[in-house]
Protein backbone atom coordinates (compact mmCIF):
# COMPACT_ATOMS: atom_id res chain seq x y z
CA UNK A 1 -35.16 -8.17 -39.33
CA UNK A 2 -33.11 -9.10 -36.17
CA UNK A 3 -30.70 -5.88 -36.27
CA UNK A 4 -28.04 -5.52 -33.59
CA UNK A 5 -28.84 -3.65 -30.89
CA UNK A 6 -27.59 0.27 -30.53
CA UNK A 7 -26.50 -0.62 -26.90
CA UNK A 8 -24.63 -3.68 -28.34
CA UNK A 9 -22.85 -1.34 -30.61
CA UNK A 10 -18.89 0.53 -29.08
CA UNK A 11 -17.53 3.91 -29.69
CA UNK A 12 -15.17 3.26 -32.18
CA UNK A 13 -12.63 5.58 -34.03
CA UNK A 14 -14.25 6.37 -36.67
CA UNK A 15 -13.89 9.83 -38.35
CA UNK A 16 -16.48 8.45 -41.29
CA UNK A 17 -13.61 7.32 -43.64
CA UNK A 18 -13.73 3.67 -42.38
CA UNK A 19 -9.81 4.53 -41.31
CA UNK A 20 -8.91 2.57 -38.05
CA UNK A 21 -7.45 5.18 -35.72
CA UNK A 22 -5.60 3.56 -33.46
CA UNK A 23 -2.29 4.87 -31.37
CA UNK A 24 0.84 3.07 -33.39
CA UNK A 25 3.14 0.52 -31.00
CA UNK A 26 6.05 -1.41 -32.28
CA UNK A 27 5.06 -4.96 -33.51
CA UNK A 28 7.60 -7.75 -33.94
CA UNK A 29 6.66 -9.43 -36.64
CA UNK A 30 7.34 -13.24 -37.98
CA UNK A 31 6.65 -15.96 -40.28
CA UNK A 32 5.96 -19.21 -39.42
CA UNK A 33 4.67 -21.85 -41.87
CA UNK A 34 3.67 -25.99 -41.77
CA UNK A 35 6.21 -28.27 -42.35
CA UNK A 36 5.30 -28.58 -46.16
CA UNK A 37 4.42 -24.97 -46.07
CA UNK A 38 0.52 -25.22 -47.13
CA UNK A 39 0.01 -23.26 -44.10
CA UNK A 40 1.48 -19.90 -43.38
CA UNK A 41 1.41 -16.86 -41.61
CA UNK A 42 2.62 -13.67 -40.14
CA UNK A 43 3.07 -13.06 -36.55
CA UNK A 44 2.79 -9.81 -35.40
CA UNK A 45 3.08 -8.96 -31.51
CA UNK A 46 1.96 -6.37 -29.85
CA UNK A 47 4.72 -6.25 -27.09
CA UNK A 48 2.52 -7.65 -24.02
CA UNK A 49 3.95 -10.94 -22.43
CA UNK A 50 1.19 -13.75 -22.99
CA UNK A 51 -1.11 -11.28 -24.95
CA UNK A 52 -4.61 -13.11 -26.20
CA UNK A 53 -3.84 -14.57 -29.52
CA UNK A 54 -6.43 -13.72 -32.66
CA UNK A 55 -5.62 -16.17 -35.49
CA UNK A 56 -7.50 -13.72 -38.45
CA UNK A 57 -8.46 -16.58 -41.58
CA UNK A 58 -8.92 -14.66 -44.82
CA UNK A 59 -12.02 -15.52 -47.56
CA UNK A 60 -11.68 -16.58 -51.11
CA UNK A 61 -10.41 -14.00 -53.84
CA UNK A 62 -7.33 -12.99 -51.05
CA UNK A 63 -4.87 -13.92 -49.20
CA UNK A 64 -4.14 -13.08 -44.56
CA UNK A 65 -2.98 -9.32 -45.64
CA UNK A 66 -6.60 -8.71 -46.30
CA UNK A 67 -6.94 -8.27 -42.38
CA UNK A 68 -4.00 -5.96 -42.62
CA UNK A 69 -4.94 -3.45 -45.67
CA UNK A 70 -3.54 -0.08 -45.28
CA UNK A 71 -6.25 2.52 -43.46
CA UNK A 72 -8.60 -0.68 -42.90
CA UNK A 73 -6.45 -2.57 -40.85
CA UNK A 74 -8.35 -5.04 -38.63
CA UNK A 75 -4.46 -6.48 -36.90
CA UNK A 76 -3.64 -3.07 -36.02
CA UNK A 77 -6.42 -2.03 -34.04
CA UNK A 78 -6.33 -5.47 -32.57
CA UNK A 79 -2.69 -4.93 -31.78
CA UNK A 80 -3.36 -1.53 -29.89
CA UNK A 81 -5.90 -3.73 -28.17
CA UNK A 82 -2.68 -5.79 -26.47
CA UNK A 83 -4.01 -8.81 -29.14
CA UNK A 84 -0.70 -10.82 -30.66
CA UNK A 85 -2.24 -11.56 -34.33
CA UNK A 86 -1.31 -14.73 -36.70
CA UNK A 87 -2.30 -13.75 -40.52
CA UNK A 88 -3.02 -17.08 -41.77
CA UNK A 89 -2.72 -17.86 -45.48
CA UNK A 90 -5.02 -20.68 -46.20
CA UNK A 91 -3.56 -23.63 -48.75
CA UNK A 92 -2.88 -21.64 -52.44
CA UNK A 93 -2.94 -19.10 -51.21
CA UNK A 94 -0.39 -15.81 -50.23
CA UNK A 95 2.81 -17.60 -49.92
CA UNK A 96 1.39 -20.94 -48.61
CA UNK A 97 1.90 -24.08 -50.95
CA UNK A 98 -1.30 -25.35 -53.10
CA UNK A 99 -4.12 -27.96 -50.86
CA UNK A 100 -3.48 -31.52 -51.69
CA UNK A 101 -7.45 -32.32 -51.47
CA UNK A 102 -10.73 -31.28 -52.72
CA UNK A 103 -12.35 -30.05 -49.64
CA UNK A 104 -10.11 -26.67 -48.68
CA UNK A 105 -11.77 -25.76 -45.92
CA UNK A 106 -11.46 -28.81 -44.29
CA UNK A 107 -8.07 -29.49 -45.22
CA UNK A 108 -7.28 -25.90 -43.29
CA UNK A 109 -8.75 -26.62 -40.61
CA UNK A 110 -7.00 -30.16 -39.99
CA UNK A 111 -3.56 -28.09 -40.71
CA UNK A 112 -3.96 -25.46 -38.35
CA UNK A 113 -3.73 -27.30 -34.89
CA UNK A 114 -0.25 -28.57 -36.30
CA UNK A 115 0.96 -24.78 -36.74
CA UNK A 116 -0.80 -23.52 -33.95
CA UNK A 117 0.11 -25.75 -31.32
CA UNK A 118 4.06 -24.49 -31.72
CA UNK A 119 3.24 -21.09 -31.39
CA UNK A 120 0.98 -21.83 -27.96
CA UNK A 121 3.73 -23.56 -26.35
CA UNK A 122 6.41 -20.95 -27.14
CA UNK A 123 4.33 -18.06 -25.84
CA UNK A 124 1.18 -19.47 -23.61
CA UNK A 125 -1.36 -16.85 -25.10
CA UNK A 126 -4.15 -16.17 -22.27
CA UNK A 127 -6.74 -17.02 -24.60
CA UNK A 128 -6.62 -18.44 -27.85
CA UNK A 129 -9.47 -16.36 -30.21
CA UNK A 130 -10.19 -16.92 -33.71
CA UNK A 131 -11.31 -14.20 -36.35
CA UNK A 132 -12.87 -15.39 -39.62
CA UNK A 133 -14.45 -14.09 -42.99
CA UNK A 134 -16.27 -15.72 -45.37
CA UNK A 135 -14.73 -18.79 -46.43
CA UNK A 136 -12.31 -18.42 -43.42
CA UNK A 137 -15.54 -18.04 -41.38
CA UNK A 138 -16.14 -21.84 -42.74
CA UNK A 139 -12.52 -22.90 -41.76
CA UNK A 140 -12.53 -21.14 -38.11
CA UNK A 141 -15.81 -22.80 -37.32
CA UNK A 142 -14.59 -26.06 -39.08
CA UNK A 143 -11.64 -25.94 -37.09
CA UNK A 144 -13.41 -25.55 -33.60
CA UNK A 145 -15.70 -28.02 -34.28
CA UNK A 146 -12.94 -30.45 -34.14
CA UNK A 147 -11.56 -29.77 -30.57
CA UNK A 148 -8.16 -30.26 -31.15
CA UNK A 149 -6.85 -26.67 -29.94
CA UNK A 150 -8.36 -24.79 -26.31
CA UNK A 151 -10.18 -21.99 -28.68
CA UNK A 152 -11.58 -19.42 -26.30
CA UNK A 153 -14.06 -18.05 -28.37
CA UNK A 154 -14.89 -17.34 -32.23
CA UNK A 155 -15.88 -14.54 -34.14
CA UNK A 156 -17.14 -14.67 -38.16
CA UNK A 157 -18.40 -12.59 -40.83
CA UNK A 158 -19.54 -12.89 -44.60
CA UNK A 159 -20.61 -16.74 -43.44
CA UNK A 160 -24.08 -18.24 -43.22
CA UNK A 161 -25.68 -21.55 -43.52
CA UNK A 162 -27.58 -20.87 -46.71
CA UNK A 163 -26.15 -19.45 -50.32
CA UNK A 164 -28.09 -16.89 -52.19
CA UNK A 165 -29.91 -17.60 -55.32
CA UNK A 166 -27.56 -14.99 -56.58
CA UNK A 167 -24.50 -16.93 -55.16
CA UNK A 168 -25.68 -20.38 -57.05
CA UNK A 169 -26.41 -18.73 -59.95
CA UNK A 170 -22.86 -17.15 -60.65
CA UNK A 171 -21.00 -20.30 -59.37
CA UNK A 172 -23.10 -22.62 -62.29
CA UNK A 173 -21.66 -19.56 -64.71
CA UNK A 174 -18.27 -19.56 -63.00
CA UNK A 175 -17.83 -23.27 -63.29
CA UNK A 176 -17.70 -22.80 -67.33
CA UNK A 177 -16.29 -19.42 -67.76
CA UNK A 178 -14.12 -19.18 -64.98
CA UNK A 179 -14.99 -15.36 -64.41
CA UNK A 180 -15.03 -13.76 -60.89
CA UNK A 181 -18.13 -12.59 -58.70
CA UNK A 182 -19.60 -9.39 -59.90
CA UNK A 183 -18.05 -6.52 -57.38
CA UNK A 184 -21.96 -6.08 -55.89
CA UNK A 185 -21.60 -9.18 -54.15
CA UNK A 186 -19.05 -7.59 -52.10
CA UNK A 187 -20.10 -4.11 -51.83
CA UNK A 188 -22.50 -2.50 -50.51
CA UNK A 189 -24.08 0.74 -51.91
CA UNK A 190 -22.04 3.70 -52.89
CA UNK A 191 -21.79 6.15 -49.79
CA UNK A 192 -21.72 2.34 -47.69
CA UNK A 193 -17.79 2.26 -48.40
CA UNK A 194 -14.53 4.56 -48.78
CA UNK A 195 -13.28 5.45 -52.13
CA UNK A 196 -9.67 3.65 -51.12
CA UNK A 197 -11.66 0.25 -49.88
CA UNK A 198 -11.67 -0.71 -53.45
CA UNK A 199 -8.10 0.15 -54.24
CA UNK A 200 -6.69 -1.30 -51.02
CA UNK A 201 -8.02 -4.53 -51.67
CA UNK A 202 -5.92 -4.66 -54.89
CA UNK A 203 -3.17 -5.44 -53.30
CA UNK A 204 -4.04 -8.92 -51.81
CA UNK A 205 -6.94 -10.10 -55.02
CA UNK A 206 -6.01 -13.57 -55.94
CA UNK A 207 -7.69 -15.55 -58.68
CA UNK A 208 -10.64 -17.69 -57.14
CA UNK A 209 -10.56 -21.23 -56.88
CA UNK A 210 -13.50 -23.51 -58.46
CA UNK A 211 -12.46 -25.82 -55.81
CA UNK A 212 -13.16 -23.55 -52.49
CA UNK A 213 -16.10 -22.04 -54.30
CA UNK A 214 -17.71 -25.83 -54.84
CA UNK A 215 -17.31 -26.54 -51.11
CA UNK A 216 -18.59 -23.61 -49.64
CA UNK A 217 -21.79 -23.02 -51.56
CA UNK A 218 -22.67 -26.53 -52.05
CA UNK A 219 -20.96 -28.59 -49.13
CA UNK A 220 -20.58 -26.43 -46.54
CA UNK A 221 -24.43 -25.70 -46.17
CA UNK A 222 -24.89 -29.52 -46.07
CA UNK A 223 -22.28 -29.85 -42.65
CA UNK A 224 -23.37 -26.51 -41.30
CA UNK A 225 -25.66 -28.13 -38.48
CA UNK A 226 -23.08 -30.72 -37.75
CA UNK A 227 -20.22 -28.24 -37.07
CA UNK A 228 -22.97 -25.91 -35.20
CA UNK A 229 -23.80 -28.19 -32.72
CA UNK A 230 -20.28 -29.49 -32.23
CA UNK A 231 -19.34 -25.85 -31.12
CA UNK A 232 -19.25 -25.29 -27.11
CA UNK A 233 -17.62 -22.12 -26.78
CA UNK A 234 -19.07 -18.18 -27.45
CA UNK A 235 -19.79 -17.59 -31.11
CA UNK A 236 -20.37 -14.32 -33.19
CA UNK A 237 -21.56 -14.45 -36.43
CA UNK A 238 -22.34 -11.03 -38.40
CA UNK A 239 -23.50 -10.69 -41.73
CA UNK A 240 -24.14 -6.98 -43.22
CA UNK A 241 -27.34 -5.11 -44.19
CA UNK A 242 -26.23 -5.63 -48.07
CA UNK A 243 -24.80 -9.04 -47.73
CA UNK A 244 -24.90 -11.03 -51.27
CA UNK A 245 -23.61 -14.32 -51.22
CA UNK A 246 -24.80 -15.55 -48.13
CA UNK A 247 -29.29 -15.73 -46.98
CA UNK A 248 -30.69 -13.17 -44.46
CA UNK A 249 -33.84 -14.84 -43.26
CA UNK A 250 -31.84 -17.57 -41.01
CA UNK A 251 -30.07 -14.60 -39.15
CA UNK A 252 -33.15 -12.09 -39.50
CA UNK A 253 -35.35 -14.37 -37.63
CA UNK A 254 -32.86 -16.12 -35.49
CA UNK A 255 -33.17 -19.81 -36.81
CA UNK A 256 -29.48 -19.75 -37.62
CA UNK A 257 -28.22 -18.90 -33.59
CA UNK A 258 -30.65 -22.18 -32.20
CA UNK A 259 -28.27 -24.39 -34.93
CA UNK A 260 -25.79 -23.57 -31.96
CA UNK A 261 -27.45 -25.53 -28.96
CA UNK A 262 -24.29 -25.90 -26.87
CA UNK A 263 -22.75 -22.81 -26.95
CA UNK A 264 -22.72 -20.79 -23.20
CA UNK A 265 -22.78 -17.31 -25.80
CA UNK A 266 -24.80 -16.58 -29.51
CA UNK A 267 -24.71 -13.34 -31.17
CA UNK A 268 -26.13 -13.75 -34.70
CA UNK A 269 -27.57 -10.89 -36.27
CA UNK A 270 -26.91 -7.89 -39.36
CA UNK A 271 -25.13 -5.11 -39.42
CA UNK A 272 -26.91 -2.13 -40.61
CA UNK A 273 -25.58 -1.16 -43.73
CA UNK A 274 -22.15 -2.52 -45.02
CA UNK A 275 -21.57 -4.96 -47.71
CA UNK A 276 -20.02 -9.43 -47.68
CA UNK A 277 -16.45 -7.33 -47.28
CA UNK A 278 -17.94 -5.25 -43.93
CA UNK A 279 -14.41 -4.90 -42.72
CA UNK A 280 -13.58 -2.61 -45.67
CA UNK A 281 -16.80 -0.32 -45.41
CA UNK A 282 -17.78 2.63 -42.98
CA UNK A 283 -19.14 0.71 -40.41
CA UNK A 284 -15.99 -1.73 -40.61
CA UNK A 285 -14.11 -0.63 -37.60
CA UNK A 286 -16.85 -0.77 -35.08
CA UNK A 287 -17.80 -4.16 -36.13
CA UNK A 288 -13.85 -5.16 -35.64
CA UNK A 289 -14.15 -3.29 -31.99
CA UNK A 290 -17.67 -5.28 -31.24
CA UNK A 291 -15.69 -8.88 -32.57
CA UNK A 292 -12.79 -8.15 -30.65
CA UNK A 293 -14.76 -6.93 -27.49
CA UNK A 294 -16.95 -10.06 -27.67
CA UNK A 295 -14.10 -12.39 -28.08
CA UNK A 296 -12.42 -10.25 -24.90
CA UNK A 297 -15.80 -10.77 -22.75
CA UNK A 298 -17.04 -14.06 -23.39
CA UNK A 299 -13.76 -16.12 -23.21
CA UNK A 300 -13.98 -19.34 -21.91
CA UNK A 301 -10.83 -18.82 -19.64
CA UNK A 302 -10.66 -15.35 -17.30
């Protein structure tokens, strides 16, 4: 199994409670949504003039505050990191009007540029980074693939090429009954996770959508090498130890980083322990601190 490395792996402030410990700054925050509003977000800046900006695209079941859960709070440790960070709630979901079309993640990712390229021109980021799990993994590498924005680099999670058995099982269930994914596929093993992980993400659930389902597990495998190969900027791709939804082997034995032939920097591998919502579990921080350092490093513009 193709682990990541120790020496790949920063100090992070962890005090084994999965809490981000990061020093508190004042963020100005701000919404900004699409002309029809199927798009929309919150804008929180960390005070820095021209700061990097990390769009953060949620996953299915949630809405953009699931990057922003109290004591797990990916935006504020990327905010004490001088990051600017644009919560993005994808079409139906949070406060952003329902999608119009049967492919979600596609339909994101042709939205985006148009609410993205505003915010670039008022504020000239230094880099332009983009942060994705699970289905929002789909739209952020959807969305580069299409080279309508200057994105810098891209880091995902909870996304791979290949769907469990598991996965296609429940979704032929959940087409007739309509009845979310069991909570395994999203946790890993007790002691893996916080007590409060579970309770925190109460606050941003949202009924899944047989439409966003359908495209990722059965479409989205089918236009994975296309997008791949389309990609020509550093990608990171993590999936955890006790990952569910999404099939080891192509990370384990690194067939799923040569799908990226033009990329100038691949890191594709799985996080020891953790569970498809890593961000929420004990090791959740320090994989936030390794995205965020990676999408620092290997930037395409210095």
């Amino acid at each position: 199994m193709l682990l990541c490395k120790h020496d790949d792996l920063l100090s992070s402030p962890l005090d084994g409670s999965g809490d981000l410990h990061v020093d508190q700054r004042l963020t100005l925050a701000r919404e900004i949504h699409s002309g029809d509003r199927r798009l929309t977000g919150r804008l929180l800046r960390c005070g820095l003039m021209h700061a990097p900006l990390l769009v953060c695209i949620h996953g299915g079941g949630c809405n953009g505050r699931y990057f922003d859960l109290p004591g797990f709070s990916v935006a504020t440790l990327a905010l004490a990191k001088g990051h600017d960070v644009l919560l993005v709630d994808r079409p139906g979901h949070g406060s952003s009007a329902p999608n119009r079309t049967a492919t979600p993640i596609v339909e994101a990712a042709d939205l985006l540029p148009n609410l993205l390229v505003p915010l670039l021109r008022e504020y000239a980021p230094a880099r332009l980074l983009v942060l994705g799990h699970s289905i929002g993994g789909a739209v952020a590498l959807t969305l580069a693939a299409g080279g309508r924005l200057p994105i810098d680099a891209i880091a995902v999670s909870g996304i791979g090429r290949t769907p469990s058995r598991s996965a296609l099982s429940w979704f032929s269930r959940f087409r007739i009954n309509g009845l979310p994914p069991p909570n395994n596929f999203f946790f890993g093993p007790k002691g893996s996770y916080d007590w409060r992980a579970p309770i925190a993400l109460r606050k941003v659930t949202e009924p899944w959508r047989l439409d966003e389902v359908s495209e990722t597990l059965i479409e989205w495998p089918e236009r994975f090498d296309v997008v791949a190969a389309a990609l020509s900027m550093p990608v990171s791709i993590y999936l955890a130890e006790h990952e569910q939804i999404w099939q080891h082997e192509e990370v384990a034995t690194g067939s799923l980083a040569l799908k990226f032939p033009n990329v100038p920097r691949m890191v594709s591998c799985i996080l020891p322990t953790g569970g498809h919502l890593n961000e929420i579990h004990m090791g959740g921080a320090e994989m936030v601190e390794r995205q965020i350092a990676f999408l620092s490093a290997w930037s395409g513009r210095d």
